[in-house]
C-alpha atoms as a PDB file:
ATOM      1  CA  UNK A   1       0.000   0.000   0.000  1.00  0.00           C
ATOM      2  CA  UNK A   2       1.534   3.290  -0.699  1.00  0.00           C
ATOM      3  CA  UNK A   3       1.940   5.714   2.056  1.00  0.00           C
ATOM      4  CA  UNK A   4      -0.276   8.415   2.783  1.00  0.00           C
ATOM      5  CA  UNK A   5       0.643  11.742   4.514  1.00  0.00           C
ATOM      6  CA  UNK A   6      -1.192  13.019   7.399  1.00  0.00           C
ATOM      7  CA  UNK A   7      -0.022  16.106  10.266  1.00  0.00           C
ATOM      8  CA  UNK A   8       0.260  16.473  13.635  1.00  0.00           C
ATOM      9  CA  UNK A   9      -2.231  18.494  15.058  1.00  0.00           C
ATOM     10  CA  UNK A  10      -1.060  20.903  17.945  1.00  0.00           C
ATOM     11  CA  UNK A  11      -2.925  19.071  20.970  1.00  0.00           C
ATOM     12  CA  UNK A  12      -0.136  16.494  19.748  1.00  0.00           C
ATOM     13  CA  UNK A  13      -3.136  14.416  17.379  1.00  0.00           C
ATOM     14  CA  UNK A  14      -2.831  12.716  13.889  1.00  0.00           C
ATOM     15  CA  UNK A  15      -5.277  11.367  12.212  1.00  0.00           C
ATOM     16  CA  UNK A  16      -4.789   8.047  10.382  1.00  0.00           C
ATOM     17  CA  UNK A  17      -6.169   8.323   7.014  1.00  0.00           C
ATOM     18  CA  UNK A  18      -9.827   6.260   6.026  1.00  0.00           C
ATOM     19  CA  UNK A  19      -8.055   3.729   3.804  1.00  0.00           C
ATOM     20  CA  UNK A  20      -5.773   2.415   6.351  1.00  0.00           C
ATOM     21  CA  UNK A  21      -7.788   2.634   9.219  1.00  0.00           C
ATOM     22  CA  UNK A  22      -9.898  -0.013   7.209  1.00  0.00           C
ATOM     23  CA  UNK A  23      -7.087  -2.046   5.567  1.00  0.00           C
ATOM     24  CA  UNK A  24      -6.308  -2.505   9.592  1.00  0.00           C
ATOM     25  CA  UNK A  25      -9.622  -2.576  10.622  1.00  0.00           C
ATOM     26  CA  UNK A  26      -9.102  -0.114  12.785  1.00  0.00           C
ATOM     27  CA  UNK A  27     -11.879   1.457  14.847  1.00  0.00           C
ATOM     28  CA  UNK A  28     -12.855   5.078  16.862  1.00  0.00           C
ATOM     29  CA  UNK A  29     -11.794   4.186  20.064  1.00  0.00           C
ATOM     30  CA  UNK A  30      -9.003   1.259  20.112  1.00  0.00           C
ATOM     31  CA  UNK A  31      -6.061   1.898  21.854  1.00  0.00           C
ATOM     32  CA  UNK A  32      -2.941   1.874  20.279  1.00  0.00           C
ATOM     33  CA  UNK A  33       0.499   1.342  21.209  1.00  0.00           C
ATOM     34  CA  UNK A  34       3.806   3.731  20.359  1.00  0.00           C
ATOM     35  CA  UNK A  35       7.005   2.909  19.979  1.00  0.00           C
ATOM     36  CA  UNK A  36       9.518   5.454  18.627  1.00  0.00           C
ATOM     37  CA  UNK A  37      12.995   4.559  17.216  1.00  0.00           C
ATOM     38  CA  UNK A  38      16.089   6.462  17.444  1.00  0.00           C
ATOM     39  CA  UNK A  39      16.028   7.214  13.576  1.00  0.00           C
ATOM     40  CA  UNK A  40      12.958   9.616  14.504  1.00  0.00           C
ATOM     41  CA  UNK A  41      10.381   6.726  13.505  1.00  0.00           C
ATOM     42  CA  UNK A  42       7.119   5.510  14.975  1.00  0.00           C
ATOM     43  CA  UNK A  43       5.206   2.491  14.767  1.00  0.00           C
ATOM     44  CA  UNK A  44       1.563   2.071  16.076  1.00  0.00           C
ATOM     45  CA  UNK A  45       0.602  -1.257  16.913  1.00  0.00           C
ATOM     46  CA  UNK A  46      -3.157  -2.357  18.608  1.00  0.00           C
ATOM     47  CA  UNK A  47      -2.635  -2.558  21.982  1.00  0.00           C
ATOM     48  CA  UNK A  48      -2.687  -6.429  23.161  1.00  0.00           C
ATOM     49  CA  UNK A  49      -5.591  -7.561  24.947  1.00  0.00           C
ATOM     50  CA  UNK A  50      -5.564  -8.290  28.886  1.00  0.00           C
ATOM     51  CA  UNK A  51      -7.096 -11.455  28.840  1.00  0.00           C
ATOM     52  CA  UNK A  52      -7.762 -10.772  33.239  1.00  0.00           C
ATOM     53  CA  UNK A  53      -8.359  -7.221  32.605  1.00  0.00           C
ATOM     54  CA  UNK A  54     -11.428  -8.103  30.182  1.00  0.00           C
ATOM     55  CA  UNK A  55     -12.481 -10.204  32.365  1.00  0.00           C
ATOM     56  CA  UNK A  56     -13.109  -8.111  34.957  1.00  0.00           C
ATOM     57  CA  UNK A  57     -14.840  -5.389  33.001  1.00  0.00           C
ATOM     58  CA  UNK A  58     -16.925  -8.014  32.093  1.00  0.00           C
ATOM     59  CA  UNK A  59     -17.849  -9.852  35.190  1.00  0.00           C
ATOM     60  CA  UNK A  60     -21.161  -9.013  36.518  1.00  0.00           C
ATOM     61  CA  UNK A  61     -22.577  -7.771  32.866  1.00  0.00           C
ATOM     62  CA  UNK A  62     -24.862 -10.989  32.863  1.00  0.00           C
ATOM     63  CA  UNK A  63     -27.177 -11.663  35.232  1.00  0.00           C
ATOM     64  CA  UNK A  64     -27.460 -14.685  37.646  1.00  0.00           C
ATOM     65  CA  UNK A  65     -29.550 -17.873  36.374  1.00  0.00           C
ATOM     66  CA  UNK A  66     -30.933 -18.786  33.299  1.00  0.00           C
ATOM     67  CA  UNK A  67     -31.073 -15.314  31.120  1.00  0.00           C
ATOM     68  CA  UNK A  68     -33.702 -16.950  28.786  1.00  0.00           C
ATOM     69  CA  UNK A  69     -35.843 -18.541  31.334  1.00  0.00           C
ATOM     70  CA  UNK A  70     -38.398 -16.297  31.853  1.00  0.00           C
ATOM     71  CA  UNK A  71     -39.009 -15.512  28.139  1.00  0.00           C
ATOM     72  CA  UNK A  72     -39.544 -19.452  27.644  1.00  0.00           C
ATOM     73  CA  UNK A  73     -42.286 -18.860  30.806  1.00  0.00           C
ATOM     74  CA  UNK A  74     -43.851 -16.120  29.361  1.00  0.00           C
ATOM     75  CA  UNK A  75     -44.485 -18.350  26.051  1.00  0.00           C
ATOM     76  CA  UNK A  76     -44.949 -21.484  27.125  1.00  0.00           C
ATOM     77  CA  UNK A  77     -48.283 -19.600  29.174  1.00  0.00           C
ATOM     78  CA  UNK A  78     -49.243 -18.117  25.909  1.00  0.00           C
ATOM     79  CA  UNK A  79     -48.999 -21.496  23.890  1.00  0.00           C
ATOM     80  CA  UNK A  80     -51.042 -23.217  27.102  1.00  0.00           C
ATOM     81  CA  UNK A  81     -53.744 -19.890  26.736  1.00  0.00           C
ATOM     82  CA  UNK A  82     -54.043 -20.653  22.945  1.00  0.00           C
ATOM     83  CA  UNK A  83     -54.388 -24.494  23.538  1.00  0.00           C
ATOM     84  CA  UNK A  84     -57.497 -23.460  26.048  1.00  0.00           C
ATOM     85  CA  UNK A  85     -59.069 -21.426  23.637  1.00  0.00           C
ATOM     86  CA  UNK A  86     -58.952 -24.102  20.636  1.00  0.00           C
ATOM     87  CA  UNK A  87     -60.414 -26.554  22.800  1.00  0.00           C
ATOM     88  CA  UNK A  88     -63.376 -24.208  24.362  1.00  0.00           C
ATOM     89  CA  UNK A  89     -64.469 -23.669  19.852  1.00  0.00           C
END
């Protein structure tokens, strides 16, 4: 892929062009790490993931017990209602 040019903005921001970001499949708000090189490079790289870290932003997001239980009540009453009503035609 050819290069493209972007600037440095002066709150210290650059903005990776469109056609990258997507090559990458890079999206708003993934962090990114920086290394810079004593020849006055930079490479950005996605951040690895924290396996225990994910974990424990996720712990607590579902709820105890069976999260599809009470939908499966709520229609198993209405099959049981429709049944009644056949049989009362």
């Amino acid at each position: 892929m050819k290069a493209a040019a972007t600037h440095l903005s002066n709150k210290g921001q650059i903005v990776i062009p469109k056609q990258i970001r997507d090559r990458l499949d890079w999206r708003a708000g993934m962090r990114l790490e920086v290394e810079a090189f004593d020849d006055g490079t930079a490479v950005l790289r996605p951040e690895p993931y924290d396996l225990d870290s994910l974990m424990d932003q996720l712990a607590g997001c579902l709820s105890e017990g069976d999260p599809i239980a009470e939908p499966e009540a709520e229609h198993r009453a209405e099959v049981e209602e429709d049944e009644r009503r056949r049989r009362r035609r």
